[in-house]
PDB file of N, CA and C in Angstrom:
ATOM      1  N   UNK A   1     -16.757 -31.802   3.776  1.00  0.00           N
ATOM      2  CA  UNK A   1     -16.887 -32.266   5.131  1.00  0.00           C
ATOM      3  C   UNK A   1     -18.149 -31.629   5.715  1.00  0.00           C
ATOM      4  N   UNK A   2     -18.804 -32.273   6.526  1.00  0.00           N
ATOM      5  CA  UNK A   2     -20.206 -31.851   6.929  1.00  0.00           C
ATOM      6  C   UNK A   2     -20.048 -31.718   8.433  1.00  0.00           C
ATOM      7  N   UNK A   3     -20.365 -30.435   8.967  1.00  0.00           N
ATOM      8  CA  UNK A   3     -20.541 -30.493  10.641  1.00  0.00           C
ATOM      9  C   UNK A   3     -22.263 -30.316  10.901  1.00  0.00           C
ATOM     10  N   UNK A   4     -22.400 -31.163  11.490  1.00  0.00           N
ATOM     11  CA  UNK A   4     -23.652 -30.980  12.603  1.00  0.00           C
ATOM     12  C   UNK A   4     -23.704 -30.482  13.331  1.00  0.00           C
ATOM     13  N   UNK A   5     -24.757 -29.534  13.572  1.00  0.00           N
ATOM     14  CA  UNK A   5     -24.889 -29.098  15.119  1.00  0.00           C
ATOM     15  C   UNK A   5     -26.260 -29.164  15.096  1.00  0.00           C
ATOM     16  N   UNK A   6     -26.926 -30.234  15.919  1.00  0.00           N
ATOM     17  CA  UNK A   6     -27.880 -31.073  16.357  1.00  0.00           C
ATOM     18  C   UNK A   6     -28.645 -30.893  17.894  1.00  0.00           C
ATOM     19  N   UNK A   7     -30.301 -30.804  17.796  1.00  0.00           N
ATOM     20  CA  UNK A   7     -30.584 -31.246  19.135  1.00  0.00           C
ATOM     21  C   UNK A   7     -31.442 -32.300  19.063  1.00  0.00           C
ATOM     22  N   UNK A   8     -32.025 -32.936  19.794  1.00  0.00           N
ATOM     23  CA  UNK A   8     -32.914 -33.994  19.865  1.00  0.00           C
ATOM     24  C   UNK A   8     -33.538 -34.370  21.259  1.00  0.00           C
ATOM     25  N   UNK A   9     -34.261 -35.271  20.828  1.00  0.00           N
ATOM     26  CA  UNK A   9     -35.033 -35.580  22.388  1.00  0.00           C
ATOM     27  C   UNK A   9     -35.344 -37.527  22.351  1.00  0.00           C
ATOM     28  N   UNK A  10     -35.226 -38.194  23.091  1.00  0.00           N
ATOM     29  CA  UNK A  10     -35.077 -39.697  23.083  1.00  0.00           C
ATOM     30  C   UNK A  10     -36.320 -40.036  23.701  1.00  0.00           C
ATOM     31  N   UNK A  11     -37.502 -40.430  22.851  1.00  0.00           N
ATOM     32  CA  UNK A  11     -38.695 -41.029  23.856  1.00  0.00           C
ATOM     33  C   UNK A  11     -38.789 -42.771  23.474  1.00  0.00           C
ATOM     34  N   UNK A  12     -37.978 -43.540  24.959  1.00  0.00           N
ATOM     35  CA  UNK A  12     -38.140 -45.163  24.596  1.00  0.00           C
ATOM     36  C   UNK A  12     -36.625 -45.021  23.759  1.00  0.00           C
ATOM     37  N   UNK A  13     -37.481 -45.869  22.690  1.00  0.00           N
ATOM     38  CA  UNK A  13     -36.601 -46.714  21.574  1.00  0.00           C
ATOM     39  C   UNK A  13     -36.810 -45.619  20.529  1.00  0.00           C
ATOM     40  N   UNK A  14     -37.049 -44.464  20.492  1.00  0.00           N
ATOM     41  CA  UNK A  14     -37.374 -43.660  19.269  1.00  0.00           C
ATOM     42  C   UNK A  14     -36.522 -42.709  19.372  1.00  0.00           C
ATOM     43  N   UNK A  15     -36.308 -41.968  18.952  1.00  0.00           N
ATOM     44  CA  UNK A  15     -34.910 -40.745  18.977  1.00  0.00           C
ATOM     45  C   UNK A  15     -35.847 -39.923  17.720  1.00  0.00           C
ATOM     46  N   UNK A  16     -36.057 -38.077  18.391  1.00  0.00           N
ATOM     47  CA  UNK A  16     -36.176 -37.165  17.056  1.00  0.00           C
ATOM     48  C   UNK A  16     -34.756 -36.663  17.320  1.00  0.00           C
ATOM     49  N   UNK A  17     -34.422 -35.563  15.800  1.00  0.00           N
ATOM     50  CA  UNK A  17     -33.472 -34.669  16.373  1.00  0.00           C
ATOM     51  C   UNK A  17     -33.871 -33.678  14.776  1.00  0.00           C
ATOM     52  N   UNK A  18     -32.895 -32.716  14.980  1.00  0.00           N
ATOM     53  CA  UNK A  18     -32.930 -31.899  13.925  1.00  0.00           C
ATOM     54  C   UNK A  18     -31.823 -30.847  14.243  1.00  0.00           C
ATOM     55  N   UNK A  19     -31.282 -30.366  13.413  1.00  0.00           N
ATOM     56  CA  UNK A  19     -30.240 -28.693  13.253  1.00  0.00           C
ATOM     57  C   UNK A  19     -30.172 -28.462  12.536  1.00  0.00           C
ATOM     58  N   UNK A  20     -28.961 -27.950  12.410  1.00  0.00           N
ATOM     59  CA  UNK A  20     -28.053 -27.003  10.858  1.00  0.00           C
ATOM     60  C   UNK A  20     -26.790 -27.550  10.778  1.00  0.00           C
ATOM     61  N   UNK A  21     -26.373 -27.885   9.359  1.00  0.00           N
ATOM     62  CA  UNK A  21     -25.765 -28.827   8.901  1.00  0.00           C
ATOM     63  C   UNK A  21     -24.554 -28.040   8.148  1.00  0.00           C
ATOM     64  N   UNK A  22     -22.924 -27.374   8.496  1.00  0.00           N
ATOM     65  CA  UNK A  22     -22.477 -26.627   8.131  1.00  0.00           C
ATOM     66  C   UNK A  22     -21.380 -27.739   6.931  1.00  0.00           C
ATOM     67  N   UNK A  23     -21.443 -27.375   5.423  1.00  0.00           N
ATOM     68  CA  UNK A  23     -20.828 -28.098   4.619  1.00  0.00           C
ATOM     69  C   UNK A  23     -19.457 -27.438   3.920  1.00  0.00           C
ATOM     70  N   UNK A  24     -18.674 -28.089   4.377  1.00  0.00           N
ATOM     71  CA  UNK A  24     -17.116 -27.560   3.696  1.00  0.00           C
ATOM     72  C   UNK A  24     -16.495 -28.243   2.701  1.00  0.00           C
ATOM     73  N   UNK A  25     -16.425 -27.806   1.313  1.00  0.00           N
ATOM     74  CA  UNK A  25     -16.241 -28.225   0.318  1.00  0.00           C
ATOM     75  C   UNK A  25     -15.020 -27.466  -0.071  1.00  0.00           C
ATOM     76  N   UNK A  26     -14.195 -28.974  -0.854  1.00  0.00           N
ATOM     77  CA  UNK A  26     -12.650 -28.948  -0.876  1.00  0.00           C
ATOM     78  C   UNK A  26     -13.127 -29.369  -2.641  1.00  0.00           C
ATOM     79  N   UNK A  27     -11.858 -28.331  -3.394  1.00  0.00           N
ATOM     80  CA  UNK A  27     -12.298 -27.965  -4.465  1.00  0.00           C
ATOM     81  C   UNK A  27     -10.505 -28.733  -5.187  1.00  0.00           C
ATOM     82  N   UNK A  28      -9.928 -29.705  -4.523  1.00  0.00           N
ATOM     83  CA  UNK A  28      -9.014 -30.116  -5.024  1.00  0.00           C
ATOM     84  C   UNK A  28      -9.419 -31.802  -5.933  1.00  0.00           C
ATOM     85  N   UNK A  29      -9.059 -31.831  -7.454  1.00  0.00           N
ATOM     86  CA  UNK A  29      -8.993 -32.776  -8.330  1.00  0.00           C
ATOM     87  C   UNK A  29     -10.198 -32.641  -9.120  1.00  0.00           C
ATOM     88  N   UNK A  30     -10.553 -31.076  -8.784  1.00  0.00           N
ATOM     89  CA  UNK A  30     -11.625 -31.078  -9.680  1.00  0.00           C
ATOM     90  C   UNK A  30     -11.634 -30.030 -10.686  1.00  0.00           C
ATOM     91  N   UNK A  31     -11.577 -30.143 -12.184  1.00  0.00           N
ATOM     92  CA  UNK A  31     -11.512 -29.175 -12.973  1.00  0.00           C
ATOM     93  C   UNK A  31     -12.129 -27.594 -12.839  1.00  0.00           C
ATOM     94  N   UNK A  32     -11.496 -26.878 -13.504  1.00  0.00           N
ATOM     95  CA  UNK A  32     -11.360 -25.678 -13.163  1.00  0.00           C
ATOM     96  C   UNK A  32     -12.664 -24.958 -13.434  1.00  0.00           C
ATOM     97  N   UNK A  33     -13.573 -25.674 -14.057  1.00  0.00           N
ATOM     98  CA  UNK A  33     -14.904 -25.139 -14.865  1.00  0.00           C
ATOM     99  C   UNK A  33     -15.267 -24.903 -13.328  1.00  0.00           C
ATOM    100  N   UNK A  34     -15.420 -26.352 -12.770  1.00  0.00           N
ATOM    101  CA  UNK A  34     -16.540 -26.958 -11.534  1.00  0.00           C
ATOM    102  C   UNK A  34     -15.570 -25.940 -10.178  1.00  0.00           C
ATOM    103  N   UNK A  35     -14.367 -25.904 -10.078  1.00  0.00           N
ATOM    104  CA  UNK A  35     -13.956 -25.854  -8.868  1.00  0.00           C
ATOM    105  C   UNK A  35     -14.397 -24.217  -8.839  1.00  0.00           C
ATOM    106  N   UNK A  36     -14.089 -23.334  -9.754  1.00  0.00           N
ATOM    107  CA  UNK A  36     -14.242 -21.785  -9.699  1.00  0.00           C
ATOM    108  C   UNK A  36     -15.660 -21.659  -9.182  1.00  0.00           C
ATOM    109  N   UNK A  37     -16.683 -22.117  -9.365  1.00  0.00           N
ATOM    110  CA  UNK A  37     -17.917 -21.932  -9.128  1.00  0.00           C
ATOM    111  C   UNK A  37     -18.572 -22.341  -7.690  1.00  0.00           C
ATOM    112  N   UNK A  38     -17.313 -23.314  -6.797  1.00  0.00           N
ATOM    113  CA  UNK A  38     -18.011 -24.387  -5.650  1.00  0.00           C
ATOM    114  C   UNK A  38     -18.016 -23.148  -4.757  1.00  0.00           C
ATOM    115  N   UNK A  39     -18.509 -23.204  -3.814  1.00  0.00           N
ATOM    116  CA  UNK A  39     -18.782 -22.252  -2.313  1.00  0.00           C
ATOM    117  C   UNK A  39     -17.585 -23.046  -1.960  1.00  0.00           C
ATOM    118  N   UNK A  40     -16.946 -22.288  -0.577  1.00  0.00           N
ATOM    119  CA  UNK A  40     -16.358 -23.127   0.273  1.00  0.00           C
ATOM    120  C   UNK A  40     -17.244 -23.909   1.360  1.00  0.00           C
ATOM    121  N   UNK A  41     -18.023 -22.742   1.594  1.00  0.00           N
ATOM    122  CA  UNK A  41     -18.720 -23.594   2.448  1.00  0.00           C
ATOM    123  C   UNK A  41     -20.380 -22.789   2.493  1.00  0.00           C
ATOM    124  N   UNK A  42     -21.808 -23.656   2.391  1.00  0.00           N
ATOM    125  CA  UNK A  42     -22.928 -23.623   2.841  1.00  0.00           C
ATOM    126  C   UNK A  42     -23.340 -24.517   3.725  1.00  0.00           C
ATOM    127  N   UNK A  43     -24.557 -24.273   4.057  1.00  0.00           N
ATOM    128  CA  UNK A  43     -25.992 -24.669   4.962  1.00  0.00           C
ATOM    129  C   UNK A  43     -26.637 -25.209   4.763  1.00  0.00           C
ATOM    130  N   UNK A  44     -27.089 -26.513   5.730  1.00  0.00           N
ATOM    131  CA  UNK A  44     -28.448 -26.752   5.152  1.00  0.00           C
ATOM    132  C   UNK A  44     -29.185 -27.482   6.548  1.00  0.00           C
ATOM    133  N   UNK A  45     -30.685 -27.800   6.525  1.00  0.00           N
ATOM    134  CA  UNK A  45     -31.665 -28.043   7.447  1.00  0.00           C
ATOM    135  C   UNK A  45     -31.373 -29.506   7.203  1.00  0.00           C
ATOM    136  N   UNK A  46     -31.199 -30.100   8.565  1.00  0.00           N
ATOM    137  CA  UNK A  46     -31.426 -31.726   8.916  1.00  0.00           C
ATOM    138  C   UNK A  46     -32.379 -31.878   9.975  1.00  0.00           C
ATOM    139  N   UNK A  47     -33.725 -33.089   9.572  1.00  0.00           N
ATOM    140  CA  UNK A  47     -34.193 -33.590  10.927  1.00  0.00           C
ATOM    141  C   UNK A  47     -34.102 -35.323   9.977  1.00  0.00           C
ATOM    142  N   UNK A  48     -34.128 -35.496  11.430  1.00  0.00           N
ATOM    143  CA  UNK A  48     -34.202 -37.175  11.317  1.00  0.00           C
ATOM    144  C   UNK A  48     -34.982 -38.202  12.292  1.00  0.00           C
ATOM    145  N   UNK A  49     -35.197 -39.033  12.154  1.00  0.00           N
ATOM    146  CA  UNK A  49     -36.121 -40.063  13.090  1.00  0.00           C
ATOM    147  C   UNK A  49     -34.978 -41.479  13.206  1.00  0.00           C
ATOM    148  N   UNK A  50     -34.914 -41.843  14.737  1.00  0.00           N
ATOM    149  CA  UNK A  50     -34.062 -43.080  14.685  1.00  0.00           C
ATOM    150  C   UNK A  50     -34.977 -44.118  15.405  1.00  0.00           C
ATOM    151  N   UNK A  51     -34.465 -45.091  15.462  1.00  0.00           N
ATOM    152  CA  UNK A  51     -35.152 -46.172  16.144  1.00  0.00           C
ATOM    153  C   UNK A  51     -34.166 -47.261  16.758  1.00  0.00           C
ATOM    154  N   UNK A  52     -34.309 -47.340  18.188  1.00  0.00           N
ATOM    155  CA  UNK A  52     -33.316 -48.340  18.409  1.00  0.00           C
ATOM    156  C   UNK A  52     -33.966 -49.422  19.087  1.00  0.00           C
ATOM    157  N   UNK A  53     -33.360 -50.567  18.463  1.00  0.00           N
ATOM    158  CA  UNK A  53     -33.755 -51.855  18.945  1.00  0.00           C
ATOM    159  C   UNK A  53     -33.027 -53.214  19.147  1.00  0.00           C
ATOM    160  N   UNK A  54     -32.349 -53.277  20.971  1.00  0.00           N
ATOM    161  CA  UNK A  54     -30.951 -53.835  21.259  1.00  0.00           C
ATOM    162  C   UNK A  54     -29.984 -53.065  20.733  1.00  0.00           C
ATOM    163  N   UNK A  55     -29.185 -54.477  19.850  1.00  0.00           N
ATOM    164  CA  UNK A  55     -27.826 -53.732  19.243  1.00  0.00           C
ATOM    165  C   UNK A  55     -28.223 -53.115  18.222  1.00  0.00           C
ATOM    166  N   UNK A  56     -29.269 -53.079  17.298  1.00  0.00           N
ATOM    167  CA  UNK A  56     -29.563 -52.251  15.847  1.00  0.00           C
ATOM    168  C   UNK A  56     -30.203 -51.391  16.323  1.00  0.00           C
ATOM    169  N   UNK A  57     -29.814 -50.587  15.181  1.00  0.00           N
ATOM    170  CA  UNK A  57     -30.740 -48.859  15.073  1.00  0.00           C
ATOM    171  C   UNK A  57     -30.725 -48.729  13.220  1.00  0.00           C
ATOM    172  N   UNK A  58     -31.967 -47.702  13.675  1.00  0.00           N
ATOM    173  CA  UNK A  58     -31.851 -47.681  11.969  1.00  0.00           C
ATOM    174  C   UNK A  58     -32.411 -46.080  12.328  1.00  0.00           C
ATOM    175  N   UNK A  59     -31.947 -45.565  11.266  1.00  0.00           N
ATOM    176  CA  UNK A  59     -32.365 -43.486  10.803  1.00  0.00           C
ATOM    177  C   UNK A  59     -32.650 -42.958   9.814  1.00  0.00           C
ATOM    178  N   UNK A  60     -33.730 -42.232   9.678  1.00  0.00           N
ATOM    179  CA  UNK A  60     -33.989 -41.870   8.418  1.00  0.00           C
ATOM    180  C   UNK A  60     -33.566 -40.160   8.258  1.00  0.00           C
ATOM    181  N   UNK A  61     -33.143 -39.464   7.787  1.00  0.00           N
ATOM    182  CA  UNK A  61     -32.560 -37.765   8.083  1.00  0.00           C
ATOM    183  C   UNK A  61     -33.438 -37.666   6.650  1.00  0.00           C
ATOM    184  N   UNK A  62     -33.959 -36.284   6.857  1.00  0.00           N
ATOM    185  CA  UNK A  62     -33.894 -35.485   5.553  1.00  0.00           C
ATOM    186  C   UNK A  62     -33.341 -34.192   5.743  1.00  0.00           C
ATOM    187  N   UNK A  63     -32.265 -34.000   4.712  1.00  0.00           N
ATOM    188  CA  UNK A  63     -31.700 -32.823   4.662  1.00  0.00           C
ATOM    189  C   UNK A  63     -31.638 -31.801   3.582  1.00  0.00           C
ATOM    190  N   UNK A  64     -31.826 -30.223   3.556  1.00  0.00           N
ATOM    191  CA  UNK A  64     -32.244 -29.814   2.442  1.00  0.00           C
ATOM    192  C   UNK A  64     -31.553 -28.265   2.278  1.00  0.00           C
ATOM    193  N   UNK A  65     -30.857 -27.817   1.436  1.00  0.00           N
ATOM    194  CA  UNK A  65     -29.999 -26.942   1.290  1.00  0.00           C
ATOM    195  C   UNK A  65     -30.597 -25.625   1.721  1.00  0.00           C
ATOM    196  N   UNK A  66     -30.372 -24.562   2.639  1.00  0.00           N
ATOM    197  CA  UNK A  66     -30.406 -23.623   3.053  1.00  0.00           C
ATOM    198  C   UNK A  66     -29.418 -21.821   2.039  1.00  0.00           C
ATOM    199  N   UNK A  67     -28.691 -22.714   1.702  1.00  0.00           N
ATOM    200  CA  UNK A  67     -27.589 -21.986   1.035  1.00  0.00           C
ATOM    201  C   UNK A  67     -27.793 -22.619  -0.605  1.00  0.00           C
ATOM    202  N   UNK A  68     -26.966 -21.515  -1.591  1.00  0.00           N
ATOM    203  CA  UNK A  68     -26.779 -21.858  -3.168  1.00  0.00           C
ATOM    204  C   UNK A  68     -25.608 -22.758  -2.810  1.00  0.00           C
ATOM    205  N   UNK A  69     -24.958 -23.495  -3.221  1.00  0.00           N
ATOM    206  CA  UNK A  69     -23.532 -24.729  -3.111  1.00  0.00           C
ATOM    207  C   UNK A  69     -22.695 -24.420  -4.264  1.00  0.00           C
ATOM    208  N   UNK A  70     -23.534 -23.748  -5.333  1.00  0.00           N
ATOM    209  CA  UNK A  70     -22.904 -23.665  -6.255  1.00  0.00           C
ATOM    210  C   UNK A  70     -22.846 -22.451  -7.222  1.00  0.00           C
ATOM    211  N   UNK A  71     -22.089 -21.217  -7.667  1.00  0.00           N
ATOM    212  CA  UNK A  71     -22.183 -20.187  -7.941  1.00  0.00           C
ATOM    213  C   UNK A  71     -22.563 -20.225  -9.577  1.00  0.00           C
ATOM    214  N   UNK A  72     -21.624 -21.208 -10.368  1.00  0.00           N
ATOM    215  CA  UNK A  72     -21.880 -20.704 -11.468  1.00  0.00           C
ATOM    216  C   UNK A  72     -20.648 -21.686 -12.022  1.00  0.00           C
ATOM    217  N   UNK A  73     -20.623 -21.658 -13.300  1.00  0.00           N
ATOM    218  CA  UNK A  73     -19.534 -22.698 -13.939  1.00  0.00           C
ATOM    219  C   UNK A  73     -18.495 -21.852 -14.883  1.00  0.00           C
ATOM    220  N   UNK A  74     -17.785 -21.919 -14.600  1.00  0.00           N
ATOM    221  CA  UNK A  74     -16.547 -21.123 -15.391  1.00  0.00           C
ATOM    222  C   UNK A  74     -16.208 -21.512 -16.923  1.00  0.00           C
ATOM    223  N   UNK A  75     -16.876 -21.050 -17.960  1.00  0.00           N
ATOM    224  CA  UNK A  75     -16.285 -21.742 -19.440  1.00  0.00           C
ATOM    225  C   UNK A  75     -15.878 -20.397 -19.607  1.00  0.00           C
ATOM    226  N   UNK A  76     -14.610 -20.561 -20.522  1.00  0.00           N
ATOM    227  CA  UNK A  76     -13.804 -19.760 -21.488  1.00  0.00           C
ATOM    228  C   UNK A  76     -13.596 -18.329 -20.564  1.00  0.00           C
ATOM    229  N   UNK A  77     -13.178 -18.407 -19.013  1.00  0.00           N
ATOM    230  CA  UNK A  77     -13.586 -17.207 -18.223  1.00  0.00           C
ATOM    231  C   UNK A  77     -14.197 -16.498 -17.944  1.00  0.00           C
ATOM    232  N   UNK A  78     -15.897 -17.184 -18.581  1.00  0.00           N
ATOM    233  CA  UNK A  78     -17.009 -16.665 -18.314  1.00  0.00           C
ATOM    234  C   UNK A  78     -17.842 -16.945 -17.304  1.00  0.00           C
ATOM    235  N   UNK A  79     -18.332 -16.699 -16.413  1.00  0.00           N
ATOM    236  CA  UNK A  79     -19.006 -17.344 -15.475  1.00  0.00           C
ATOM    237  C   UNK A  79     -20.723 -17.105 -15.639  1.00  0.00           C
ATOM    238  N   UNK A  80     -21.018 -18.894 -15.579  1.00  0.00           N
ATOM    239  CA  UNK A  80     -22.310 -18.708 -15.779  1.00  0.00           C
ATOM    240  C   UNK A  80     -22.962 -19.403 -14.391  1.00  0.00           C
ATOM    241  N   UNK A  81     -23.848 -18.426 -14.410  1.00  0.00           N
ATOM    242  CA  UNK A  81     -24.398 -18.660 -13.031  1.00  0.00           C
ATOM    243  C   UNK A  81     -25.570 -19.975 -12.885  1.00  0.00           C
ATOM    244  N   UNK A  82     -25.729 -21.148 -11.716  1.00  0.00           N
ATOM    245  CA  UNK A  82     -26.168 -22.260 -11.533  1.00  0.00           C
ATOM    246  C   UNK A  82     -26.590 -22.087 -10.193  1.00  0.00           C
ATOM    247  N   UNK A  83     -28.403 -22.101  -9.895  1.00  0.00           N
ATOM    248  CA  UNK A  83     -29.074 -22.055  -8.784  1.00  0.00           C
ATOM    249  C   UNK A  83     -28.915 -23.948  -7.946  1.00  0.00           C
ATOM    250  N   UNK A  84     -28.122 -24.137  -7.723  1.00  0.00           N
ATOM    251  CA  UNK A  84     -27.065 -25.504  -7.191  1.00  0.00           C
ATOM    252  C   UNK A  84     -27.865 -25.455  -5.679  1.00  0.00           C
ATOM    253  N   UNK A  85     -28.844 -26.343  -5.636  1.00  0.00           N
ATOM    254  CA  UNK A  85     -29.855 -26.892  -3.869  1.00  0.00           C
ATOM    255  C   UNK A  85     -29.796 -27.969  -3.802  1.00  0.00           C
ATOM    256  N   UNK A  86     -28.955 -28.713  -2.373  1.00  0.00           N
ATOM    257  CA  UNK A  86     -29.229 -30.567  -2.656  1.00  0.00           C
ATOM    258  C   UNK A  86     -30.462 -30.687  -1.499  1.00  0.00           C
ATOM    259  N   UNK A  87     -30.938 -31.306  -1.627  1.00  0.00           N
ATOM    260  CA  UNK A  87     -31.981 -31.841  -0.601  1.00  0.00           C
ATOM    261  C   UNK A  87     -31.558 -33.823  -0.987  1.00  0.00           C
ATOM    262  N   UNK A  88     -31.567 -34.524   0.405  1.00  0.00           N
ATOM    263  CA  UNK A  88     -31.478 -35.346   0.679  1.00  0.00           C
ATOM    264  C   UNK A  88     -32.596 -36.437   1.405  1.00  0.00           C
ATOM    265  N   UNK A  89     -32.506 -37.191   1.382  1.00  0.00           N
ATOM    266  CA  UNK A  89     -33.150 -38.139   2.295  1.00  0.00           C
ATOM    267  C   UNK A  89     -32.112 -39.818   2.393  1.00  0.00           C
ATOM    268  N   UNK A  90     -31.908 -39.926   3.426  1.00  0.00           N
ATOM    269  CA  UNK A  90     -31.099 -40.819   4.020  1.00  0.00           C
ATOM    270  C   UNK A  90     -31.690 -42.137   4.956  1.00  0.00           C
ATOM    271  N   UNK A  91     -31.450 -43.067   4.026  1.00  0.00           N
ATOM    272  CA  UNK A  91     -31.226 -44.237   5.755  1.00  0.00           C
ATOM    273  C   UNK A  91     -30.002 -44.751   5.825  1.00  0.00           C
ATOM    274  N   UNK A  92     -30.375 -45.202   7.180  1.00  0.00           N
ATOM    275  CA  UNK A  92     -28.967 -45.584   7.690  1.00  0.00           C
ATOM    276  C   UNK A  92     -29.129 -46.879   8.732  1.00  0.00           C
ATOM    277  N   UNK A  93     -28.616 -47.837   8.591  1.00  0.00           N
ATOM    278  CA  UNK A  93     -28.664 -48.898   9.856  1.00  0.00           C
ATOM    279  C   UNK A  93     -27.376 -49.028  10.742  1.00  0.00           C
ATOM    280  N   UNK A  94     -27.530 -49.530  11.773  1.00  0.00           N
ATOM    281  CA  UNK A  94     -26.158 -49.412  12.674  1.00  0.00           C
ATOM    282  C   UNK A  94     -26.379 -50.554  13.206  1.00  0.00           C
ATOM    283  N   UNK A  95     -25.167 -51.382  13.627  1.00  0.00           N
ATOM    284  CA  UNK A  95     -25.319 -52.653  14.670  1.00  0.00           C
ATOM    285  C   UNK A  95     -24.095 -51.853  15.785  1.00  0.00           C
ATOM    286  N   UNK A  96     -24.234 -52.245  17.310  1.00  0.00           N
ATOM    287  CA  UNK A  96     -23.534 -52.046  17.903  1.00  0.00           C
ATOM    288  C   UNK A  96     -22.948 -53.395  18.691  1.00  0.00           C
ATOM    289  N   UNK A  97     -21.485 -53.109  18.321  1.00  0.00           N
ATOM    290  CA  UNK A  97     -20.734 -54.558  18.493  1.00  0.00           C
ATOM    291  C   UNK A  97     -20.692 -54.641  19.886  1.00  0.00           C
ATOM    292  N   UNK A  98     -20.238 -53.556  21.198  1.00  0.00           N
ATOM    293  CA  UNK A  98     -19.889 -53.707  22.217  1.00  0.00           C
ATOM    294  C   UNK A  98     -21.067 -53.066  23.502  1.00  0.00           C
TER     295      UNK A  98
END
């Protein structure tokens, strides 16, 4: 689960924003190698650019890991350690019905 905590500024039809992106990772249905090694929870940097026009908008975010996500992988009760960084880039379109 991902929380935002976001600021931004709206000039027109353009929207910036940017924060810190707090990620909570649920380690259920996943084998024991992968789950021993997940964080519960890291960080990471989001900015994004939106654009609105009428009912559509469209956003582009890039987001990029602040924190390791991932410690290390558990074989045979050994733990081997995995430098685990996601960096993202996102679009997104929206129509607004009402």
């Amino acid at each position: 689960m991902d929380v935002p905590l976001q600021i931004g500024q709206k000039l027109g039809p353009v929207r910036i924003y940017g924060g810190v992106v707090f990620n909570f990772n649920r380690t259920e249905g996943l084998s024991n190698m992968v789950a021993d090694g997940l964080r519960d929870e890291s960080r990471a940097w989001r900015v994004g650019l939106g654009l609105d026009a009428g009912s559509f908008s469209m956003d582009v975010r890039y987001e990029t890991s602040m924190t390791n996500s991932f410690e290390g992988v558990n074989f045979r009760n050994e733990m081997y350690p995995v430098n685990l960084r996601f960096t993202h880039l996102m679009l997104s379109f929206g129509y607004k019905f009402i």
